[in-house]
C-alpha atoms as a PDB file:
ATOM      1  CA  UNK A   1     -30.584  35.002  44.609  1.00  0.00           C
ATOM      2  CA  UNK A   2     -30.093  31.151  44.473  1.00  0.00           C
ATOM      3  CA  UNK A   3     -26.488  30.469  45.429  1.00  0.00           C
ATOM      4  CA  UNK A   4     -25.115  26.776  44.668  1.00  0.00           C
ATOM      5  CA  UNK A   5     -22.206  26.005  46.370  1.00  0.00           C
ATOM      6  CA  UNK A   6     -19.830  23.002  45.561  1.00  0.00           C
ATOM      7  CA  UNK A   7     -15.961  22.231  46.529  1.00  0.00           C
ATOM      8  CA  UNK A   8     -13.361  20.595  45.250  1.00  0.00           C
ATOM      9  CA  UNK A   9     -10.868  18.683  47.297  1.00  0.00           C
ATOM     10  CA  UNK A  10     -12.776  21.160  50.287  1.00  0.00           C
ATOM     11  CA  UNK A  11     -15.015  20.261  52.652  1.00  0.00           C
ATOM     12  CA  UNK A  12     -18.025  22.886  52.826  1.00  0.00           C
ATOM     13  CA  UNK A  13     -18.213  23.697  56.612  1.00  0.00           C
ATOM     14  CA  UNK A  14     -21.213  25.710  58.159  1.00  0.00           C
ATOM     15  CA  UNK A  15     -18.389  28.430  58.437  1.00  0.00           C
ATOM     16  CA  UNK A  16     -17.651  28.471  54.596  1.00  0.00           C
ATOM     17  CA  UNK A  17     -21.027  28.384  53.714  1.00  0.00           C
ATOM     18  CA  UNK A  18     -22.415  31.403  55.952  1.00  0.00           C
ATOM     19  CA  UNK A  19     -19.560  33.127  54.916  1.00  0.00           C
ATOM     20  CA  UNK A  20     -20.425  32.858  51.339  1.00  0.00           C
ATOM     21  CA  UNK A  21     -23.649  33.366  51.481  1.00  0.00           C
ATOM     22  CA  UNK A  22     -23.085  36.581  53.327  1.00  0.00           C
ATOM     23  CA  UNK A  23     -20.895  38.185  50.736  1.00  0.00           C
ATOM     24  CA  UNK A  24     -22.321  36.859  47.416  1.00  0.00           C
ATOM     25  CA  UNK A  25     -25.357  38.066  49.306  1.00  0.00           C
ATOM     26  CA  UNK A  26     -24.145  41.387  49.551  1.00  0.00           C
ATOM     27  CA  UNK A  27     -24.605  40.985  45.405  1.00  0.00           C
ATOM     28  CA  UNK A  28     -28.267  40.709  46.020  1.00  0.00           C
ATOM     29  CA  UNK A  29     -29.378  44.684  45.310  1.00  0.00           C
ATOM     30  CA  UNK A  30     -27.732  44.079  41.863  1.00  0.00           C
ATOM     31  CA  UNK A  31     -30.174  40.827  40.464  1.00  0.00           C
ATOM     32  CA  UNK A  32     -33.596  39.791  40.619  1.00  0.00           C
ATOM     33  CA  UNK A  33     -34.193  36.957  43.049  1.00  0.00           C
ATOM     34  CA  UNK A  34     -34.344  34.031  40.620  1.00  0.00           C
ATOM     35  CA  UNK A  35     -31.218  34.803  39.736  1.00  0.00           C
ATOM     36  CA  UNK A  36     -28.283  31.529  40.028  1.00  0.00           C
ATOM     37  CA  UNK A  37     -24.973  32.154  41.113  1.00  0.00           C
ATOM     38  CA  UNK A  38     -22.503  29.331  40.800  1.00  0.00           C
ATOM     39  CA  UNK A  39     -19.732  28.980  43.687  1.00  0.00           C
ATOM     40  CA  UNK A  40     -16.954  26.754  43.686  1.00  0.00           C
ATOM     41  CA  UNK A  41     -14.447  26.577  46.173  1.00  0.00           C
ATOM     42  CA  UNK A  42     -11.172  24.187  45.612  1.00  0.00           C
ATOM     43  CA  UNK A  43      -8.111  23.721  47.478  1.00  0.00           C
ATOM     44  CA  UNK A  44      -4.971  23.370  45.420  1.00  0.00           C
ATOM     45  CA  UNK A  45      -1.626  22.256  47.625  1.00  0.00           C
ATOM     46  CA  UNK A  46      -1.843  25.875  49.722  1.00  0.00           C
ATOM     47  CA  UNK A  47      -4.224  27.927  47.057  1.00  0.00           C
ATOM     48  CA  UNK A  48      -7.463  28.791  48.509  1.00  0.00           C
ATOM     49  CA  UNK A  49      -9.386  29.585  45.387  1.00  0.00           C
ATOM     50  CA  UNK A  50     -13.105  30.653  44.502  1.00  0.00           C
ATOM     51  CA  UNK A  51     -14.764  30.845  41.589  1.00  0.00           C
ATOM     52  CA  UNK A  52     -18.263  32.677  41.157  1.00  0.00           C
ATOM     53  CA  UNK A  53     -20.123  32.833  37.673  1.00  0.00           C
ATOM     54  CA  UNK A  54     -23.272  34.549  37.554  1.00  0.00           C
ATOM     55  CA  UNK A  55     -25.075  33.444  33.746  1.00  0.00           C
ATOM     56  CA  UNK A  56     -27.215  36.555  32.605  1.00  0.00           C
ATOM     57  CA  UNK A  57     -28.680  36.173  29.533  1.00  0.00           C
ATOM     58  CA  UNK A  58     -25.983  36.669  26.887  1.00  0.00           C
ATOM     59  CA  UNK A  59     -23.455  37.271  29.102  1.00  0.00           C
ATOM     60  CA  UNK A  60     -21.675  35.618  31.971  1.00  0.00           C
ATOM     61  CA  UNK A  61     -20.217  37.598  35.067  1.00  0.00           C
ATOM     62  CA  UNK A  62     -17.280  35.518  36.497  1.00  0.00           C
ATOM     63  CA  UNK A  63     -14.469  36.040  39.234  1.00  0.00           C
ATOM     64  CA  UNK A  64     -12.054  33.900  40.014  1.00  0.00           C
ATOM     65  CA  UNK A  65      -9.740  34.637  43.313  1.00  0.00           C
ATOM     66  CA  UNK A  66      -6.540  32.553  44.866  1.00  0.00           C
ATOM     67  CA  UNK A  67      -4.996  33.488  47.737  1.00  0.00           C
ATOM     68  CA  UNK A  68      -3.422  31.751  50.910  1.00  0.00           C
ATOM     69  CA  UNK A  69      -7.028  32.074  52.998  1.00  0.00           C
ATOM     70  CA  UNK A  70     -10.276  30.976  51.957  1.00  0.00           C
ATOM     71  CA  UNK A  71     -11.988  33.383  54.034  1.00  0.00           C
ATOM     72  CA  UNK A  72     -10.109  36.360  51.528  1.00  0.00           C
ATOM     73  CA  UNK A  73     -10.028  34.832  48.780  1.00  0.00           C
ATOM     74  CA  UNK A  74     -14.150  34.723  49.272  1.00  0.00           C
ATOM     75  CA  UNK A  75     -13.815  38.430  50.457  1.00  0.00           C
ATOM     76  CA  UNK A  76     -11.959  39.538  47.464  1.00  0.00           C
ATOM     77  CA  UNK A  77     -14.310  38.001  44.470  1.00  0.00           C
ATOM     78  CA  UNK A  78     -17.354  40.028  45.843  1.00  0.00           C
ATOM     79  CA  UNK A  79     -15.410  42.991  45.574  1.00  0.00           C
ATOM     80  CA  UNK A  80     -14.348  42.053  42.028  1.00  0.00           C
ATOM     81  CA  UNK A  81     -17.696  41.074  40.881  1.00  0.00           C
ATOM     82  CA  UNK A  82     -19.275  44.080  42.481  1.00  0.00           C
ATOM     83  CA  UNK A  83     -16.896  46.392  40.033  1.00  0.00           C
ATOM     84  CA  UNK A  84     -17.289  44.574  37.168  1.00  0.00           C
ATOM     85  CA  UNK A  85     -21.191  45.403  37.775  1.00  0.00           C
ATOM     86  CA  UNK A  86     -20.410  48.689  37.962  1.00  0.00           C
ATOM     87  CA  UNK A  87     -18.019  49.134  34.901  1.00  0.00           C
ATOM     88  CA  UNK A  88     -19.992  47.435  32.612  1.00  0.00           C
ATOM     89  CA  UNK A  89     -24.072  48.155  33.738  1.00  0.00           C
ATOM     90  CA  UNK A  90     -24.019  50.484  31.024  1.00  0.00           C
ATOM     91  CA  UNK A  91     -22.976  47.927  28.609  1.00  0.00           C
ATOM     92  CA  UNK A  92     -24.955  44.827  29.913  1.00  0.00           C
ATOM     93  CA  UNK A  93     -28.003  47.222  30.540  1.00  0.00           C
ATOM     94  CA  UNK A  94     -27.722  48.767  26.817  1.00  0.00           C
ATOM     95  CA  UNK A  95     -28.296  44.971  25.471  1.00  0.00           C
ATOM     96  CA  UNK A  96     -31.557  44.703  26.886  1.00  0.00           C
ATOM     97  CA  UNK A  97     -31.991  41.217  26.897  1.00  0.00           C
ATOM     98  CA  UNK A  98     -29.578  41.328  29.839  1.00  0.00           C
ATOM     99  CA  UNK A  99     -32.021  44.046  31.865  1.00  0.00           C
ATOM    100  CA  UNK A 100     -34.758  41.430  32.473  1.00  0.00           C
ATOM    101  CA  UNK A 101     -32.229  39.471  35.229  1.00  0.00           C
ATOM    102  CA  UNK A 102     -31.017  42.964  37.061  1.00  0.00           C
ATOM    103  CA  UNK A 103     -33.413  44.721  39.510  1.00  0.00           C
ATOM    104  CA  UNK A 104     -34.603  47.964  38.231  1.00  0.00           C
ATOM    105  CA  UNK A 105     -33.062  50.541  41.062  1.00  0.00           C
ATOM    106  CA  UNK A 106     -29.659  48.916  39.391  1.00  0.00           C
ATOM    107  CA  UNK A 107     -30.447  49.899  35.929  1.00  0.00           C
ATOM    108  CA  UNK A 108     -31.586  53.189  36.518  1.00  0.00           C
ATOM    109  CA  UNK A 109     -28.502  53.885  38.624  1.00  0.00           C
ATOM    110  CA  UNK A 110     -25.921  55.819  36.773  1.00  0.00           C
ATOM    111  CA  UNK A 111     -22.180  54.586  37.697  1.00  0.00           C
ATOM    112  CA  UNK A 112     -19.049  56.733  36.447  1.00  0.00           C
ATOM    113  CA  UNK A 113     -17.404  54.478  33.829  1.00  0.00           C
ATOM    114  CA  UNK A 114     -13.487  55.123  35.106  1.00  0.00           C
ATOM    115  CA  UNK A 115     -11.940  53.054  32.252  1.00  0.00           C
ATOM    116  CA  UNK A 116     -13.599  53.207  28.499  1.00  0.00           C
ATOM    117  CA  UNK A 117     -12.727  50.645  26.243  1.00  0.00           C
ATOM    118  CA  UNK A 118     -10.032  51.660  23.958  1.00  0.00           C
ATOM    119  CA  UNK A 119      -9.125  49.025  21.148  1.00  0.00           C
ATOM    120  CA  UNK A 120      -5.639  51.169  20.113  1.00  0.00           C
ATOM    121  CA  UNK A 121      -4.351  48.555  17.596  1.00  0.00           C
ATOM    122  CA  UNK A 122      -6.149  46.070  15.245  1.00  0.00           C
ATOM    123  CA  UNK A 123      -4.515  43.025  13.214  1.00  0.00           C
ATOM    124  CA  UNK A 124      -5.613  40.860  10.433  1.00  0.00           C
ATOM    125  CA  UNK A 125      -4.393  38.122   9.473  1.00  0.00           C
ATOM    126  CA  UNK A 126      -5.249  34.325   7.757  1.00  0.00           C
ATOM    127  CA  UNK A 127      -6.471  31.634   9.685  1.00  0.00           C
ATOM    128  CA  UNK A 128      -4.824  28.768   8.265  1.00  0.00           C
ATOM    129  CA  UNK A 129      -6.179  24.846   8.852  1.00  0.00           C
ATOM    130  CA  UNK A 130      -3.709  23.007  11.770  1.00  0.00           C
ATOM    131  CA  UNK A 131      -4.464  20.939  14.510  1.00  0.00           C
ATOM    132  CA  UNK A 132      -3.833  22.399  18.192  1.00  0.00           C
ATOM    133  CA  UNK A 133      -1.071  20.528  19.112  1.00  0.00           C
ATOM    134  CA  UNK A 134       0.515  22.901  15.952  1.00  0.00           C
ATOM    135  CA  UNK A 135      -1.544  26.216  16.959  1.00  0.00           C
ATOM    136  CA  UNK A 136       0.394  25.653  20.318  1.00  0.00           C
ATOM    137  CA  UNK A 137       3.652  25.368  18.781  1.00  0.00           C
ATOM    138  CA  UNK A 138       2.799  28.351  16.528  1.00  0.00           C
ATOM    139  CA  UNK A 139       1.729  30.563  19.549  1.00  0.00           C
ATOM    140  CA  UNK A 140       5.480  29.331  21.488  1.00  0.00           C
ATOM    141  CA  UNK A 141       7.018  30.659  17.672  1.00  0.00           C
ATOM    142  CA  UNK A 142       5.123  33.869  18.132  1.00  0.00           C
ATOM    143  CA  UNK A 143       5.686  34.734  21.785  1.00  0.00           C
ATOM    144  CA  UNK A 144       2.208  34.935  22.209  1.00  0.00           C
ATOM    145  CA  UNK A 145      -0.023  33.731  25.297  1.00  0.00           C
ATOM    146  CA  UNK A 146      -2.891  32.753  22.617  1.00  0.00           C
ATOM    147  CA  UNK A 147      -3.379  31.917  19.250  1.00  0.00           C
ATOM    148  CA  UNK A 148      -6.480  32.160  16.972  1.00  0.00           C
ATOM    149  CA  UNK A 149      -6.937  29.197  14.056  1.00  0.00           C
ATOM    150  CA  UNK A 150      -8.988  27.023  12.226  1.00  0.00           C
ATOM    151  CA  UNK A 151      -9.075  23.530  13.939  1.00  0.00           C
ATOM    152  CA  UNK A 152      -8.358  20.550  10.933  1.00  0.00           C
ATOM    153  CA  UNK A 153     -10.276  18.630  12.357  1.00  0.00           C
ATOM    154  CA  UNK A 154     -13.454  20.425  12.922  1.00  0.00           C
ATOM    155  CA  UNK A 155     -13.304  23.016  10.477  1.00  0.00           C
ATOM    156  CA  UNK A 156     -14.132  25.650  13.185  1.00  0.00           C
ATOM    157  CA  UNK A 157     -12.076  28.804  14.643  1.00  0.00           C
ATOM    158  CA  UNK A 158     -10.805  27.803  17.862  1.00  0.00           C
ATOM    159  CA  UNK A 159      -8.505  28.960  19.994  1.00  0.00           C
ATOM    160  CA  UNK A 160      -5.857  27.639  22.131  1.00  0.00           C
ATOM    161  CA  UNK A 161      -4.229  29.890  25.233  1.00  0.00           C
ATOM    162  CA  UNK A 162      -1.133  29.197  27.835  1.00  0.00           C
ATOM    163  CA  UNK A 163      -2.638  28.461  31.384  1.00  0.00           C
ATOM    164  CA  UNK A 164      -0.836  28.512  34.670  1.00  0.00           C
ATOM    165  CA  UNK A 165       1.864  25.634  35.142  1.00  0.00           C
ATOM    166  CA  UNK A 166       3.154  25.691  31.490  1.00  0.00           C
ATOM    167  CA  UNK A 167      -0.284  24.008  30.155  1.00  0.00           C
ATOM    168  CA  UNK A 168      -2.452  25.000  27.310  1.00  0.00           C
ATOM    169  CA  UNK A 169      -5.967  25.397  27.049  1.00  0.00           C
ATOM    170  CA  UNK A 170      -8.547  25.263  23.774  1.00  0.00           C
ATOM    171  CA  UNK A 171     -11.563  26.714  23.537  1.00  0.00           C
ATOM    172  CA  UNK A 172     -14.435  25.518  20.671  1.00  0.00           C
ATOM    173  CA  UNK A 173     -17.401  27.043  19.811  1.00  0.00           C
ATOM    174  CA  UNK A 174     -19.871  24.737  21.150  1.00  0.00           C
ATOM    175  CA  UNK A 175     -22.210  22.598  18.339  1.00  0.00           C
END
Protein backbone atom coordinates (compact mmCIF):
# COMPACT_ATOMS: atom_id res chain seq x y z
CA UNK A 1 0.00 0.00 0.00
CA UNK A 2 1.13 3.63 -0.80
CA UNK A 3 0.22 5.75 2.20
CA UNK A 4 0.35 9.73 1.68
CA UNK A 5 0.41 11.51 4.64
CA UNK A 6 -0.29 15.35 4.99
CA UNK A 7 -1.30 17.67 8.17
CA UNK A 8 -3.00 20.47 8.76
CA UNK A 9 -2.03 23.02 11.32
CA UNK A 10 0.28 19.57 12.56
CA UNK A 11 3.60 19.03 12.22
CA UNK A 12 4.30 15.32 10.90
CA UNK A 13 6.95 14.02 13.42
CA UNK A 14 8.92 10.68 12.82
CA UNK A 15 6.58 9.54 15.77
CA UNK A 16 3.27 10.35 13.85
CA UNK A 17 4.42 8.99 10.85
CA UNK A 18 5.67 5.41 12.12
CA UNK A 19 2.72 5.34 13.98
CA UNK A 20 0.57 5.65 10.99
CA UNK A 21 2.18 3.71 8.92
CA UNK A 22 2.03 0.90 11.39
CA UNK A 23 -1.70 0.83 11.75
CA UNK A 24 -2.95 1.78 8.23
CA UNK A 25 -0.39 -0.92 7.60
CA UNK A 26 -2.13 -3.32 9.55
CA UNK A 27 -4.87 -2.63 6.45
CA UNK A 28 -2.36 -4.14 4.14
CA UNK A 29 -3.86 -8.05 3.99
CA UNK A 30 -7.10 -6.31 2.80
CA UNK A 31 -5.61 -4.39 -0.75
CA UNK A 32 -3.29 -5.06 -3.39
CA UNK A 33 -0.04 -3.17 -3.04
CA UNK A 34 -0.66 -0.34 -5.52
CA UNK A 35 -3.28 0.53 -3.63
CA UNK A 36 -3.33 4.71 -2.25
CA UNK A 37 -4.50 5.53 0.99
CA UNK A 38 -4.94 9.19 1.78
CA UNK A 39 -4.08 10.38 5.51
CA UNK A 40 -4.68 13.61 6.89
CA UNK A 41 -4.05 14.59 10.23
CA UNK A 42 -5.27 18.26 11.55
CA UNK A 43 -5.29 19.83 14.81
CA UNK A 44 -8.37 21.85 15.64
CA UNK A 45 -8.03 24.07 19.14
CA UNK A 46 -7.73 20.51 21.33
CA UNK A 47 -9.29 17.97 18.49
CA UNK A 48 -6.82 15.53 17.34
CA UNK A 49 -8.48 14.36 14.18
CA UNK A 50 -7.60 11.84 11.25
CA UNK A 51 -9.01 11.30 8.25
CA UNK A 52 -8.20 8.14 5.97
CA UNK A 53 -9.92 7.61 2.45
CA UNK A 54 -9.01 4.68 0.59
CA UNK A 55 -10.52 5.32 -3.44
CA UNK A 56 -11.46 1.76 -4.85
CA UNK A 57 -12.86 1.83 -7.97
CA UNK A 58 -16.48 2.98 -7.59
CA UNK A 59 -16.37 3.31 -4.20
CA UNK A 60 -14.49 5.20 -1.54
CA UNK A 61 -13.69 3.72 2.03
CA UNK A 62 -13.34 6.71 4.48
CA UNK A 63 -12.96 7.17 8.39
CA UNK A 64 -12.81 10.06 10.02
CA UNK A 65 -11.82 10.03 14.00
CA UNK A 66 -11.52 13.13 16.71
CA UNK A 67 -10.52 12.63 19.91
CA UNK A 68 -8.28 14.46 22.59
CA UNK A 69 -4.93 12.25 21.43
CA UNK A 70 -3.58 11.87 18.14
CA UNK A 71 -2.04 8.69 18.91
CA UNK A 72 -6.08 7.27 19.47
CA UNK A 73 -7.61 9.01 17.35
CA UNK A 74 -5.02 7.15 14.68
CA UNK A 75 -5.74 3.89 16.71
CA UNK A 76 -9.41 4.16 16.43
CA UNK A 77 -9.84 4.83 12.40
CA UNK A 78 -7.98 1.47 11.66
CA UNK A 79 -10.36 -0.21 13.70
CA UNK A 80 -13.24 1.57 11.93
CA UNK A 81 -11.96 1.05 8.52
CA UNK A 82 -11.09 -2.52 9.25
CA UNK A 83 -15.09 -3.15 10.03
CA UNK A 84 -16.34 -1.35 7.41
CA UNK A 85 -14.15 -3.94 5.23
CA UNK A 86 -15.69 -6.50 6.82
CA UNK A 87 -19.44 -5.39 6.69
CA UNK A 88 -19.47 -4.50 3.34
CA UNK A 89 -16.75 -7.15 1.34
CA UNK A 90 -19.74 -8.82 0.29
CA UNK A 91 -21.12 -5.77 -1.22
CA UNK A 92 -17.89 -4.13 -2.66
CA UNK A 93 -16.74 -7.71 -3.78
CA UNK A 94 -20.30 -8.45 -5.54
CA UNK A 95 -19.55 -5.20 -7.86
CA UNK A 96 -16.65 -6.64 -9.36
CA UNK A 97 -15.07 -3.77 -10.63
CA UNK A 98 -14.16 -3.16 -6.99
CA UNK A 99 -12.39 -6.93 -6.69
CA UNK A 100 -9.47 -5.96 -8.98
CA UNK A 101 -7.96 -3.45 -5.95
CA UNK A 102 -8.57 -6.20 -2.94
CA UNK A 103 -6.13 -9.17 -2.60
CA UNK A 104 -7.73 -12.40 -3.37
CA UNK A 105 -7.40 -14.33 0.26
CA UNK A 106 -9.83 -11.12 1.17
CA UNK A 107 -12.41 -11.89 -1.34
CA UNK A 108 -12.64 -15.38 -0.86
CA UNK A 109 -12.94 -14.86 2.89
CA UNK A 110 -16.45 -15.14 4.09
CA UNK A 111 -17.25 -12.46 7.01
CA UNK A 112 -20.67 -12.75 9.05
CA UNK A 113 -22.65 -9.67 7.93
CA UNK A 114 -23.99 -8.61 11.73
CA UNK A 115 -26.17 -5.71 10.44
CA UNK A 116 -28.19 -6.11 6.89
CA UNK A 117 -29.36 -3.16 5.36
CA UNK A 118 -32.90 -2.52 6.10
CA UNK A 119 -34.49 0.58 4.22
CA UNK A 120 -37.94 0.43 6.65
CA UNK A 121 -39.51 3.65 5.24
CA UNK A 122 -39.37 5.32 1.76
CA UNK A 123 -40.59 9.02 0.78
CA UNK A 124 -41.28 10.78 -2.38
CA UNK A 125 -41.59 13.88 -2.88
CA UNK A 126 -40.96 17.05 -5.65
CA UNK A 127 -37.82 18.60 -6.03
CA UNK A 128 -38.65 22.06 -6.56
CA UNK A 129 -35.97 24.81 -8.24
CA UNK A 130 -34.35 27.18 -5.11
CA UNK A 131 -31.08 28.29 -4.47
CA UNK A 132 -29.19 26.81 -1.25
CA UNK A 133 -29.22 29.60 0.80
CA UNK A 134 -33.37 28.65 0.57
CA UNK A 135 -32.81 24.66 0.66
CA UNK A 136 -31.07 25.60 4.04
CA UNK A 137 -33.84 27.55 5.31
CA UNK A 138 -36.25 24.83 4.08
CA UNK A 139 -34.26 22.00 5.86
CA UNK A 140 -34.29 24.54 9.45
CA UNK A 141 -38.50 24.58 8.47
CA UNK A 142 -38.40 20.83 8.30
CA UNK A 143 -36.27 19.85 11.28
CA UNK A 144 -34.19 18.02 9.12
CA UNK A 145 -30.21 17.65 9.17
CA UNK A 146 -30.35 17.55 5.13
CA UNK A 147 -32.32 18.51 2.39
CA UNK A 148 -32.50 17.17 -1.23
CA UNK A 149 -33.32 19.96 -4.24
CA UNK A 150 -32.78 21.17 -7.49
CA UNK A 151 -30.08 23.97 -7.42
CA UNK A 152 -31.58 27.32 -9.65
CA UNK A 153 -28.75 27.94 -10.65
CA UNK A 154 -27.34 24.83 -12.07
CA UNK A 155 -30.28 22.95 -12.81
CA UNK A 156 -28.81 19.89 -10.94
CA UNK A 157 -30.02 17.87 -7.66
CA UNK A 158 -27.86 18.91 -4.96
CA UNK A 159 -27.91 18.66 -1.63
CA UNK A 160 -27.18 20.76 1.27
CA UNK A 161 -26.56 19.11 5.05
CA UNK A 162 -25.95 20.80 8.74
CA UNK A 163 -22.19 20.29 9.73
CA UNK A 164 -20.67 20.63 13.14
CA UNK A 165 -20.62 24.34 14.58
CA UNK A 166 -24.09 25.36 13.18
CA UNK A 167 -22.63 25.44 9.40
CA UNK A 168 -24.03 23.95 6.30
CA UNK A 169 -22.53 22.03 3.72
CA UNK A 170 -23.59 21.40 -0.26
CA UNK A 171 -22.75 18.77 -2.17
CA UNK A 172 -22.94 18.89 -6.39
CA UNK A 173 -22.62 16.30 -8.65
CA UNK A 174 -19.41 17.02 -10.20
CA UNK A 175 -19.48 18.20 -14.26
Amino acid sequence: MNIIISGKNIEITPGLRSAVTDKIGKLEKYFKPDTEVHVTLSVEKDRQKIEVTIPVKGNIIRSEQVSSDMYVSIDLVEEIIERQLKKYKNKLVDQKQASTVFRQDFIDKDFIDEEEINITRSKKFDIKPMYPEDACIQMELLGHNFFIFCNAETNQVNVVYKRKGSTYGLIEPEA
